[in-house]
PDB file of N, CA and C in Angstrom:
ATOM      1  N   UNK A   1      23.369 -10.263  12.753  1.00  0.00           N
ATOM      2  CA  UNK A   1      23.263  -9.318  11.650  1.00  0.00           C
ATOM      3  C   UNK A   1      21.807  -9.155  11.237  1.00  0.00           C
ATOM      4  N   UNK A   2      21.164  -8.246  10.474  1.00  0.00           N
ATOM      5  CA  UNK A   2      20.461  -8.061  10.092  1.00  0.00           C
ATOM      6  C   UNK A   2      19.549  -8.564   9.062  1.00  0.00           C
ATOM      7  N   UNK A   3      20.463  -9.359   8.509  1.00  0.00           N
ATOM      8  CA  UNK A   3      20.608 -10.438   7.235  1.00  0.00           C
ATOM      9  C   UNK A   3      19.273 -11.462   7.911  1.00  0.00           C
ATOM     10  N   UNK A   4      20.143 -12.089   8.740  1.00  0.00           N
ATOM     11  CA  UNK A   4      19.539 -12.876   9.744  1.00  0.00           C
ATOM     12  C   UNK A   4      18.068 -13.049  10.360  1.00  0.00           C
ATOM     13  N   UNK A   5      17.610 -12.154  10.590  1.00  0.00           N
ATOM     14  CA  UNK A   5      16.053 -11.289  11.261  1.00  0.00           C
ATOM     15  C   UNK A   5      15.057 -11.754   9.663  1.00  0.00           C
ATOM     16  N   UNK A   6      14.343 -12.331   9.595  1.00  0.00           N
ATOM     17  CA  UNK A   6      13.227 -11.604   8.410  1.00  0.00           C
ATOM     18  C   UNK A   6      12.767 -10.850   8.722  1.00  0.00           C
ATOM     19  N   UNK A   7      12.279  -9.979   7.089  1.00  0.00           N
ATOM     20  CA  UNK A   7      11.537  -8.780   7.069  1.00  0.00           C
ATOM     21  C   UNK A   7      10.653  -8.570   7.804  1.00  0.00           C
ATOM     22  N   UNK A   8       9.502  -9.748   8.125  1.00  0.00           N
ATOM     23  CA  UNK A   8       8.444 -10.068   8.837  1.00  0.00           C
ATOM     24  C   UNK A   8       8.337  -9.285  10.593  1.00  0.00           C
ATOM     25  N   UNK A   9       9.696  -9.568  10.981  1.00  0.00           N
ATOM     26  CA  UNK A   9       9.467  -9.228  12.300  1.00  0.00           C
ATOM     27  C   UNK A   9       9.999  -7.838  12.618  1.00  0.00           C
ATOM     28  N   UNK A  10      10.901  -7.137  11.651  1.00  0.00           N
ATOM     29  CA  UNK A  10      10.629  -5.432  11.312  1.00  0.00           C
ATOM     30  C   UNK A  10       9.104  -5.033  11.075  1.00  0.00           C
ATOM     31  N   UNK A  11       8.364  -5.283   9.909  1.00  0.00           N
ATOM     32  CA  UNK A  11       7.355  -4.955   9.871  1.00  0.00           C
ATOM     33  C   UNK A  11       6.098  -4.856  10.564  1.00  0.00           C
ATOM     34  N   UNK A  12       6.447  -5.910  11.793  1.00  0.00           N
ATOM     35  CA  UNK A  12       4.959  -6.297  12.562  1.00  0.00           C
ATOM     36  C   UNK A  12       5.999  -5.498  14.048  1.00  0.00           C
ATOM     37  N   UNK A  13       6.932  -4.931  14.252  1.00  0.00           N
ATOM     38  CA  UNK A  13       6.997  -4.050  15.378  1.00  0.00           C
ATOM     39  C   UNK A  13       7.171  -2.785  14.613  1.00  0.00           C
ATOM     40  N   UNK A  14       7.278  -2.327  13.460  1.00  0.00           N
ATOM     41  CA  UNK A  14       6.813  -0.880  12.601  1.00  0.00           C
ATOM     42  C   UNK A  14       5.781  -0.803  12.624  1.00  0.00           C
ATOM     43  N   UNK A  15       4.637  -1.895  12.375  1.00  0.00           N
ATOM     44  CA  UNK A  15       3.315  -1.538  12.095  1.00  0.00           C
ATOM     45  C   UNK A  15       2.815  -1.710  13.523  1.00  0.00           C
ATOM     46  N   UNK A  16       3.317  -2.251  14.635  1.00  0.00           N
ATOM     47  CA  UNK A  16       2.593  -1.880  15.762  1.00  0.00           C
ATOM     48  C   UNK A  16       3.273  -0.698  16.701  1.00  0.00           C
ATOM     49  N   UNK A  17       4.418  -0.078  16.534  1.00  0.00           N
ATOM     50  CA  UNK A  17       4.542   1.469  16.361  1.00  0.00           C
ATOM     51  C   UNK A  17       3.874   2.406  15.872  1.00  0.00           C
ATOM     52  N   UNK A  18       3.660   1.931  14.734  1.00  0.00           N
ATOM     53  CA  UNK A  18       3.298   3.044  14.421  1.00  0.00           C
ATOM     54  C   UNK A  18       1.067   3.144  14.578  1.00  0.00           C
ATOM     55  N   UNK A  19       0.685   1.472  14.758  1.00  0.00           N
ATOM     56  CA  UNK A  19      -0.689   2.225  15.090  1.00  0.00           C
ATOM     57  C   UNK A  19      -0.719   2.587  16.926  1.00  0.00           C
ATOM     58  N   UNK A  20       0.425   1.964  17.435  1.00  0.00           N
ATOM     59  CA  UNK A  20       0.215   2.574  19.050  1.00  0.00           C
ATOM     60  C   UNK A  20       0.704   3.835  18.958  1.00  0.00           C
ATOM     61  N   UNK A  21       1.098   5.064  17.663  1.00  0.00           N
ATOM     62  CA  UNK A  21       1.352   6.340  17.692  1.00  0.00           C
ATOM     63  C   UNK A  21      -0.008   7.068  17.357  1.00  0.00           C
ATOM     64  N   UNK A  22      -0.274   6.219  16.496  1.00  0.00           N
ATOM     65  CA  UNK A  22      -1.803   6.781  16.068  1.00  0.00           C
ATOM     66  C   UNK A  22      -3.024   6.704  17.159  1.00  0.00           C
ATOM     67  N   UNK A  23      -3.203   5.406  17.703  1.00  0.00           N
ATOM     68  CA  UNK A  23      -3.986   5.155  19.035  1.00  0.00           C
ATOM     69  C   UNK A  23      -3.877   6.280  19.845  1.00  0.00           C
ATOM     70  N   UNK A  24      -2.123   6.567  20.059  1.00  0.00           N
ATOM     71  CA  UNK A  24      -1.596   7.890  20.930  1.00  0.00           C
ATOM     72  C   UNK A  24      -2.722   8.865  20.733  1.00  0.00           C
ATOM     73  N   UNK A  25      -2.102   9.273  19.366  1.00  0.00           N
ATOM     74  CA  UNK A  25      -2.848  10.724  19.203  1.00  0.00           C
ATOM     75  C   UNK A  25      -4.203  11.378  19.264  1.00  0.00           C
ATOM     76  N   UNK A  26      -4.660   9.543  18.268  1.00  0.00           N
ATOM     77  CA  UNK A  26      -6.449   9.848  19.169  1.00  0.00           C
ATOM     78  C   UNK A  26      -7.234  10.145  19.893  1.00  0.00           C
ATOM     79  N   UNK A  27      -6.489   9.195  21.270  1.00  0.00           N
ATOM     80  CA  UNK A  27      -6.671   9.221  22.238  1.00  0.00           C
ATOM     81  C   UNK A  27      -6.557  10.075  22.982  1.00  0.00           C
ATOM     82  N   UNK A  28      -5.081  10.645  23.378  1.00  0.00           N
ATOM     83  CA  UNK A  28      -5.125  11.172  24.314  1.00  0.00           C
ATOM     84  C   UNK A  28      -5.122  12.951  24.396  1.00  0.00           C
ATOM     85  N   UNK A  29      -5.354  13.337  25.189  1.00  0.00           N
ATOM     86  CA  UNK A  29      -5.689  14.781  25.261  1.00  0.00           C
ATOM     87  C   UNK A  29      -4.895  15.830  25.822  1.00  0.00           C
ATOM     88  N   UNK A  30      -3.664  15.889  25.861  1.00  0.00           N
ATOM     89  CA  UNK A  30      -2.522  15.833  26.173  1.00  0.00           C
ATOM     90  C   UNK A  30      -1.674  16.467  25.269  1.00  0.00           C
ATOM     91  N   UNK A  31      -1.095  17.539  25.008  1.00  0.00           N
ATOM     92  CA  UNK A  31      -0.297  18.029  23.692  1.00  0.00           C
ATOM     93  C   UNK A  31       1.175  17.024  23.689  1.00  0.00           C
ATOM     94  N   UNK A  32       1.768  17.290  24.984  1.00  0.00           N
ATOM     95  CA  UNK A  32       2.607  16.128  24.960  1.00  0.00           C
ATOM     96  C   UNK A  32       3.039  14.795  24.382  1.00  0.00           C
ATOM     97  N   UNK A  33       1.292  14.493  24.851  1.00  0.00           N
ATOM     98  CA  UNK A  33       1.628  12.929  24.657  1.00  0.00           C
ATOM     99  C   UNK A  33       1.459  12.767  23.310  1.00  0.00           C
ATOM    100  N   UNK A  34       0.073  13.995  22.381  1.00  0.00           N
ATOM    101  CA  UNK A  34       0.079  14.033  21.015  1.00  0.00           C
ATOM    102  C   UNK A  34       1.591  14.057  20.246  1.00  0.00           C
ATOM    103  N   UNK A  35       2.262  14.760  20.747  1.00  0.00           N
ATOM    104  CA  UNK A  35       4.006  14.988  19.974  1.00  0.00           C
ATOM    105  C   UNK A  35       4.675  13.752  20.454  1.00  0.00           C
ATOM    106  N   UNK A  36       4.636  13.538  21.573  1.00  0.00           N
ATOM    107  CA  UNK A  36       5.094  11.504  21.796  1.00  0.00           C
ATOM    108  C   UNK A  36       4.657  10.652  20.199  1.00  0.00           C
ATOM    109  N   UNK A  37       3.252  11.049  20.208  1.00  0.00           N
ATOM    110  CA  UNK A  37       2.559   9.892  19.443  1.00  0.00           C
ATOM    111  C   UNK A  37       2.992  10.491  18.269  1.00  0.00           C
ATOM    112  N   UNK A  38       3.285  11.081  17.754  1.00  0.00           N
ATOM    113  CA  UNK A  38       3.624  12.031  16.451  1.00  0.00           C
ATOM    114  C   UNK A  38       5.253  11.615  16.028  1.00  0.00           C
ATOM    115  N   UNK A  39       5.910  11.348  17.123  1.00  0.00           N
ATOM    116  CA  UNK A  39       7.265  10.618  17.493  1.00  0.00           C
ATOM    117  C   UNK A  39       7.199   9.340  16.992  1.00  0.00           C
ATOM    118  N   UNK A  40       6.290   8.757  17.792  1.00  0.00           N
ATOM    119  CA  UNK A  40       6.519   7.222  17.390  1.00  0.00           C
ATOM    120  C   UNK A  40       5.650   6.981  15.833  1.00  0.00           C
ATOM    121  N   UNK A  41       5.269   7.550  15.020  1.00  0.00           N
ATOM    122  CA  UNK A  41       4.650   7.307  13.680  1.00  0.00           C
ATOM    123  C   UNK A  41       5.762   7.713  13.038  1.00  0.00           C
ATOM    124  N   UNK A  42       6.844   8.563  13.481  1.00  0.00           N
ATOM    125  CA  UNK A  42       8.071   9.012  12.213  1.00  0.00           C
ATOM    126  C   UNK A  42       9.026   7.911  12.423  1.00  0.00           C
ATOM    127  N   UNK A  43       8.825   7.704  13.466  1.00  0.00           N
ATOM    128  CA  UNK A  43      10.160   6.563  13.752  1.00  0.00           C
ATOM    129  C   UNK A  43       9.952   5.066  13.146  1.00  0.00           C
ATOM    130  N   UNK A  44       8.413   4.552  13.212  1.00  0.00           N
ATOM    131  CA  UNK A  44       7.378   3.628  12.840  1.00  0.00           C
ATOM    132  C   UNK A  44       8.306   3.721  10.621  1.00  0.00           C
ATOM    133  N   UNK A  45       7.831   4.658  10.516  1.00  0.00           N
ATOM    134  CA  UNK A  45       8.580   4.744   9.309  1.00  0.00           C
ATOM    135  C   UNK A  45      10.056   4.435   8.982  1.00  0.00           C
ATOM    136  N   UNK A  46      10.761   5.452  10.114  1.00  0.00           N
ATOM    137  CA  UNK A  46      12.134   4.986   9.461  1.00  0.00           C
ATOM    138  C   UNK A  46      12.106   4.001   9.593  1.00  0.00           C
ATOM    139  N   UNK A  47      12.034   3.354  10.602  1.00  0.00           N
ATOM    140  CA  UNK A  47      12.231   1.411  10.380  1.00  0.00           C
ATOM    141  C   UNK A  47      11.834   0.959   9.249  1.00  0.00           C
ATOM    142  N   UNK A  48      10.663   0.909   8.868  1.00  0.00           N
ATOM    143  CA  UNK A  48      10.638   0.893   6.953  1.00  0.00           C
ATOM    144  C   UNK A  48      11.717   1.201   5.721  1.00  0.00           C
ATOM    145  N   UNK A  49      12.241   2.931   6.433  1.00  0.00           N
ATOM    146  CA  UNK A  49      12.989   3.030   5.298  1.00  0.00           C
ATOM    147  C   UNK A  49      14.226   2.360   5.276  1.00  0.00           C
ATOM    148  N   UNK A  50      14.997   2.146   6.257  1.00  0.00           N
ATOM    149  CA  UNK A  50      16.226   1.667   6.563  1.00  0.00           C
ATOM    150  C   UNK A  50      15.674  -0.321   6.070  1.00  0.00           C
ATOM    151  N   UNK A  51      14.458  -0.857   6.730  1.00  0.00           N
ATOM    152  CA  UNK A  51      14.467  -1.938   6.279  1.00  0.00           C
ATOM    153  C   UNK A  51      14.293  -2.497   5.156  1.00  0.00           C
ATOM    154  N   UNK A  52      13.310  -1.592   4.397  1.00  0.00           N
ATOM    155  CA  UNK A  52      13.445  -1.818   2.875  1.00  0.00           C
ATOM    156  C   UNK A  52      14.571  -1.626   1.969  1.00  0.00           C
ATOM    157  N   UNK A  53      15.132  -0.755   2.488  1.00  0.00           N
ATOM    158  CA  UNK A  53      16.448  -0.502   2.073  1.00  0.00           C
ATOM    159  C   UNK A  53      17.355  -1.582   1.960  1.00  0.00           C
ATOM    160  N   UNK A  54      17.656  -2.026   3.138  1.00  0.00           N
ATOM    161  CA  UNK A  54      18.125  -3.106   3.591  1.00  0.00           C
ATOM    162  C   UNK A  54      17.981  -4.441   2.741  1.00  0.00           C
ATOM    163  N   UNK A  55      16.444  -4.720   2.373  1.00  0.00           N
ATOM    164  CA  UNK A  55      16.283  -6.102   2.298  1.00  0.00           C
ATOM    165  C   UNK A  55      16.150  -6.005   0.758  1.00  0.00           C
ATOM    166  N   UNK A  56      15.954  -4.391  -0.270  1.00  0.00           N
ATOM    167  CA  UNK A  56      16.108  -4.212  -1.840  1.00  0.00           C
ATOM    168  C   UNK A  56      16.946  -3.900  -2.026  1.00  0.00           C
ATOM    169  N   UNK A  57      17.423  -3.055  -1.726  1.00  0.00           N
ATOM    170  CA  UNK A  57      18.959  -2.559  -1.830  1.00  0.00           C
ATOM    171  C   UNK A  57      19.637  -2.462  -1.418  1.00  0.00           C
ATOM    172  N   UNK A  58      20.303  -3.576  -1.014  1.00  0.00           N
ATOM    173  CA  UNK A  58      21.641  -3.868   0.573  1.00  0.00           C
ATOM    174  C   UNK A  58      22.742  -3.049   0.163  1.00  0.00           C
ATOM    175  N   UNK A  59      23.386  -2.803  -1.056  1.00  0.00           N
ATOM    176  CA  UNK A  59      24.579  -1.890  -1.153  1.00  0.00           C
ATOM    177  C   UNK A  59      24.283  -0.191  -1.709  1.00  0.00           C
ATOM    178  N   UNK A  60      22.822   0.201  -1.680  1.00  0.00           N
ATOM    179  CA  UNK A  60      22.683   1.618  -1.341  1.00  0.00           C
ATOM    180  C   UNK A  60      22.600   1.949  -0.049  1.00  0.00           C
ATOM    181  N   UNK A  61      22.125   3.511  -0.151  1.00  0.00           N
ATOM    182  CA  UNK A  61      21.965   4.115   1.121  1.00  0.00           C
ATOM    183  C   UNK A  61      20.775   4.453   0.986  1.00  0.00           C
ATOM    184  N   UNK A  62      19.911   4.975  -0.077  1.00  0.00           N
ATOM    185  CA  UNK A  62      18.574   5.954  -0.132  1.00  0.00           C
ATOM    186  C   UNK A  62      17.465   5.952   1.087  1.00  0.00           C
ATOM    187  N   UNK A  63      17.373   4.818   1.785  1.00  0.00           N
ATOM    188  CA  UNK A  63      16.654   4.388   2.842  1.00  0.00           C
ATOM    189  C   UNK A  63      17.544   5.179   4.109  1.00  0.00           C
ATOM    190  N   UNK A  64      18.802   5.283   3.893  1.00  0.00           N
ATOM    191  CA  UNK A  64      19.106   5.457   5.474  1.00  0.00           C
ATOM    192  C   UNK A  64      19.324   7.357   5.173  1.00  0.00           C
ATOM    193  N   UNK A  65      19.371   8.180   4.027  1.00  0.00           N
ATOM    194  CA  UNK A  65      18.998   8.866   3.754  1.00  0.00           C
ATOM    195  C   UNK A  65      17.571   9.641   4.491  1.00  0.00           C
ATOM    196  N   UNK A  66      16.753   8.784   3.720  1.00  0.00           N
ATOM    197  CA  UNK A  66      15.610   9.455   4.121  1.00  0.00           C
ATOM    198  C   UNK A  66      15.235   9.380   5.508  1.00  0.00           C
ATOM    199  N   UNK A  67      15.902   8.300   6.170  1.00  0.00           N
ATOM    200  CA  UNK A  67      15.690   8.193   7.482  1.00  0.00           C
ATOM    201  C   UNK A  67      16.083   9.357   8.250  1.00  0.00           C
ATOM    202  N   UNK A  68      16.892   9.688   7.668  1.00  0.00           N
ATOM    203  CA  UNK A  68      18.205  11.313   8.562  1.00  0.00           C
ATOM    204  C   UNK A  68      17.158  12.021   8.052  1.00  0.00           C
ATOM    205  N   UNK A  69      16.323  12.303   7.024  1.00  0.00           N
ATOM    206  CA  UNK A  69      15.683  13.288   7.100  1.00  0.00           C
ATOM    207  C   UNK A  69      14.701  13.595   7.600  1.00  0.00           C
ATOM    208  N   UNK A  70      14.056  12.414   7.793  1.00  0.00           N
ATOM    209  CA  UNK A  70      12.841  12.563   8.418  1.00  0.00           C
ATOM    210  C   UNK A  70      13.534  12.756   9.922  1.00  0.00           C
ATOM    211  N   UNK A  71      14.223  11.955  10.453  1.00  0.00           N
ATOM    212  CA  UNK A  71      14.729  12.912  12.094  1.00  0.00           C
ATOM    213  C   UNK A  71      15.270  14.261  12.004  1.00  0.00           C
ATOM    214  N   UNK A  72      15.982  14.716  10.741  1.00  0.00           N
ATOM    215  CA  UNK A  72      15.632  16.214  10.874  1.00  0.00           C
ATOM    216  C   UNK A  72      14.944  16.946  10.848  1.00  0.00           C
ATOM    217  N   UNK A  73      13.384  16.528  10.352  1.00  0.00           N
ATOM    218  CA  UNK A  73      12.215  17.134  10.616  1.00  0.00           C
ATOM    219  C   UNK A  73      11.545  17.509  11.498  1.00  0.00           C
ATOM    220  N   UNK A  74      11.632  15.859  12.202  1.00  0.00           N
ATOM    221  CA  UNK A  74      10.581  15.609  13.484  1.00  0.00           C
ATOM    222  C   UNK A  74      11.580  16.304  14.780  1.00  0.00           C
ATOM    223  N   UNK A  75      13.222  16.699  14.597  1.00  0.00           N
ATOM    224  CA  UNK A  75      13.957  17.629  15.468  1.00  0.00           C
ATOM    225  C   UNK A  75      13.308  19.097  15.512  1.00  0.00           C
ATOM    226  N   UNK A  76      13.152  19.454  14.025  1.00  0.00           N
ATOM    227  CA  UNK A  76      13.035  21.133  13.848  1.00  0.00           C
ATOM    228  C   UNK A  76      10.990  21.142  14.238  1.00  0.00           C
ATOM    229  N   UNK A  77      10.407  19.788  13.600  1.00  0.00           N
ATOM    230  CA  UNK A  77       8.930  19.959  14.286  1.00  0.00           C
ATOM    231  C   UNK A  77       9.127  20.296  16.176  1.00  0.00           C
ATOM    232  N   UNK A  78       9.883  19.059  16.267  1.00  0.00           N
ATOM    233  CA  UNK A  78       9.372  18.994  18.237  1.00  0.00           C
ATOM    234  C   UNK A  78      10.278  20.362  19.125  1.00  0.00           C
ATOM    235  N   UNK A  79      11.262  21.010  18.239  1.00  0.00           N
ATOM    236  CA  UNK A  79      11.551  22.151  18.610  1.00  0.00           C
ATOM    237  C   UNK A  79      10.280  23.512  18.769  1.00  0.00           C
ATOM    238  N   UNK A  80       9.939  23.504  17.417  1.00  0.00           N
ATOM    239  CA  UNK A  80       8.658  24.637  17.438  1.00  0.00           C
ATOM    240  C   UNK A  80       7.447  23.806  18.006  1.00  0.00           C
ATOM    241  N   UNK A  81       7.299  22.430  18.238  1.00  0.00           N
ATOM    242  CA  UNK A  81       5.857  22.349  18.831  1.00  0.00           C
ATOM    243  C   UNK A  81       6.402  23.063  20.467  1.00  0.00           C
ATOM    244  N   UNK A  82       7.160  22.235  20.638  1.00  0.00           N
ATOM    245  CA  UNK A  82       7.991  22.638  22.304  1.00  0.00           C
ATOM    246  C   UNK A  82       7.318  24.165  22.742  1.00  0.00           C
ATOM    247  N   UNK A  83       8.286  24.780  21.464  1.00  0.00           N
ATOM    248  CA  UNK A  83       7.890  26.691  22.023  1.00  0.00           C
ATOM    249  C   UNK A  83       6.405  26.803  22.199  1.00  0.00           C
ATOM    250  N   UNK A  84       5.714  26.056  21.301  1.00  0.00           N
ATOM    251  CA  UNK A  84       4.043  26.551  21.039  1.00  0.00           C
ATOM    252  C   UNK A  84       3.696  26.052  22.242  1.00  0.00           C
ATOM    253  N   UNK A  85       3.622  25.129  23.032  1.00  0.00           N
ATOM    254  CA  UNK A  85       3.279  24.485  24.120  1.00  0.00           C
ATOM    255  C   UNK A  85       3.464  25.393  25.457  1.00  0.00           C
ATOM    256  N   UNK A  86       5.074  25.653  25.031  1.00  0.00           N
ATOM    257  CA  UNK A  86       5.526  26.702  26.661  1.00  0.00           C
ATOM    258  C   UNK A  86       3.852  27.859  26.526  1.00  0.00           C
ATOM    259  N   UNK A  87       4.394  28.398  25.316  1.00  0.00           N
ATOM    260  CA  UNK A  87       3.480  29.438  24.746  1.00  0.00           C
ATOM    261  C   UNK A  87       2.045  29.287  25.353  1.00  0.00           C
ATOM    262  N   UNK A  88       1.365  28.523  25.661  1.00  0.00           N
ATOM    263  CA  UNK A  88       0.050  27.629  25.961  1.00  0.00           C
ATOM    264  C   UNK A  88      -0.007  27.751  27.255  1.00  0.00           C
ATOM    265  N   UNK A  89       1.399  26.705  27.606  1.00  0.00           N
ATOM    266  CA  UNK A  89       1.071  26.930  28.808  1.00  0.00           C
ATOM    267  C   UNK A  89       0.937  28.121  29.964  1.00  0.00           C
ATOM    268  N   UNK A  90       1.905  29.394  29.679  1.00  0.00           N
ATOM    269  CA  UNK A  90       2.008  30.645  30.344  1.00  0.00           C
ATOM    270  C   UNK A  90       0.813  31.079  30.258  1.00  0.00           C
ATOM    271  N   UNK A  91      -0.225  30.515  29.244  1.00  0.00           N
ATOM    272  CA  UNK A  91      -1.251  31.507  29.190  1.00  0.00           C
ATOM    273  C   UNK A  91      -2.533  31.006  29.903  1.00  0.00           C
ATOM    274  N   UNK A  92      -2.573  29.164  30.148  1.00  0.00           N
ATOM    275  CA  UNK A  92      -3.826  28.639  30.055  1.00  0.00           C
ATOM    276  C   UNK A  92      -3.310  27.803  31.425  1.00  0.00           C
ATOM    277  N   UNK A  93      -2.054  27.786  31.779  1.00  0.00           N
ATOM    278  CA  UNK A  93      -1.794  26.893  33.006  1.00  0.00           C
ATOM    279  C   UNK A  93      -1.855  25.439  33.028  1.00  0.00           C
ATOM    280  N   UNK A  94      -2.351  25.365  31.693  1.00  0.00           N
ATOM    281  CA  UNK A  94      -2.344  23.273  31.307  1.00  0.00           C
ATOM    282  C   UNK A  94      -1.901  23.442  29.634  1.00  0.00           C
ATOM    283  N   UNK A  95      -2.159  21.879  29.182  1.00  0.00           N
ATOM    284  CA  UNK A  95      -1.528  22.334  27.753  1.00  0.00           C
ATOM    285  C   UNK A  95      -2.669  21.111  27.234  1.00  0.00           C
ATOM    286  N   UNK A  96      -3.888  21.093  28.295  1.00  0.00           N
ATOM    287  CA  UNK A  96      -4.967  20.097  27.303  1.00  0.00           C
ATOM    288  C   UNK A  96      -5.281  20.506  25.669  1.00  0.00           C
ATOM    289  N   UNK A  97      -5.855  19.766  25.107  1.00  0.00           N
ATOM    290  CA  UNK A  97      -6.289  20.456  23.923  1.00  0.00           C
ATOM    291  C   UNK A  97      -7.469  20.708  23.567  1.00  0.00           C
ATOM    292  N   UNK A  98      -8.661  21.089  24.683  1.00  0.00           N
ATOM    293  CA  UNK A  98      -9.506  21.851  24.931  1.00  0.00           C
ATOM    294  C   UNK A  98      -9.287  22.757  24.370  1.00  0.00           C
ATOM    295  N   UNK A  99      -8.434  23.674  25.662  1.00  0.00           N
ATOM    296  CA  UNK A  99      -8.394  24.635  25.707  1.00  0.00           C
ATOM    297  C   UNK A  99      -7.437  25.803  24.705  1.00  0.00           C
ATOM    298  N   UNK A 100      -7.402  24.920  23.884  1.00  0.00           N
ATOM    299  CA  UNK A 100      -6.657  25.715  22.365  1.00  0.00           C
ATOM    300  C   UNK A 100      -7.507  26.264  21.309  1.00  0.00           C
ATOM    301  N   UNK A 101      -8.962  25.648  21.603  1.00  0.00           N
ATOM    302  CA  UNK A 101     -10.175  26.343  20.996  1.00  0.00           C
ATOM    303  C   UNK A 101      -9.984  27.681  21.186  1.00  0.00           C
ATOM    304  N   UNK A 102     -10.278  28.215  22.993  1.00  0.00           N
ATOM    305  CA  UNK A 102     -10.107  29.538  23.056  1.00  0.00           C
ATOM    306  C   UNK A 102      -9.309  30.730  22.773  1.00  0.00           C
ATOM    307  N   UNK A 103      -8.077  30.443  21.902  1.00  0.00           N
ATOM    308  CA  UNK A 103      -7.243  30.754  21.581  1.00  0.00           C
ATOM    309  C   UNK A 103      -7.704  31.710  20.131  1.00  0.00           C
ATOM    310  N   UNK A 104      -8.509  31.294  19.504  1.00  0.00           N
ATOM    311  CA  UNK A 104      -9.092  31.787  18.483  1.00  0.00           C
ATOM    312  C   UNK A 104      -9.636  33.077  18.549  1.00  0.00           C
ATOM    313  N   UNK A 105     -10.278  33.298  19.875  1.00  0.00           N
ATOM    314  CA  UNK A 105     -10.788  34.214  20.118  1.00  0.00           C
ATOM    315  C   UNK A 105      -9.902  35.998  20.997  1.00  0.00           C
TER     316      UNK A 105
END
């Protein structure tokens, strides 16, 4: 059960989710892998919300709440990043993020 686990070892694989999402995004140059890394920082969270939840308020829900919402976000985000990307790519033949500068013009 969950009971079982301390908080401790939720928090130290949330907080290293979520900076290997951030590392992601820094790093790499890649629209893809940016929306990967953009992935793993929402998810980095819900584990927070569901665990705090969990370990303050074992007989609410508000944590597992916000958790559904934030995956309904990051659904309706990685839907429209998706299109913007196809969009990119028909035009530029890669989907680096160089080449989204020229787009301006």
């Amino acid at each position: 059960m969950i009971q079982d686990i301390p908080i401790q070892y939720f928090l130290i694989v949330s907080t290293t989710m979520f900076f290997i999402g951030v590392c992601g995004f820094i790093i790499r140059r890649n629209l893809i892998t940016m929306l990967m890394a953009i992935e793993l920082i929402l998810n980095a969270v819900n584990i927070n919300f569901v665990v705090f939840n969990k370990f303050l308020f074992p007989h609410q829900l508000q944590g597992h709440f916000f958790a559904l919402i934030v995956v309904a976000i990051a659904a309706a985000e990685a839907s429209v990043a998706i299109a913007l990307f196809i969009n990119i790519y028909r035009r530029f033949t890669n989907i680096e993020v160089e080449n989204i500068s020229e787009m301006k013009y």
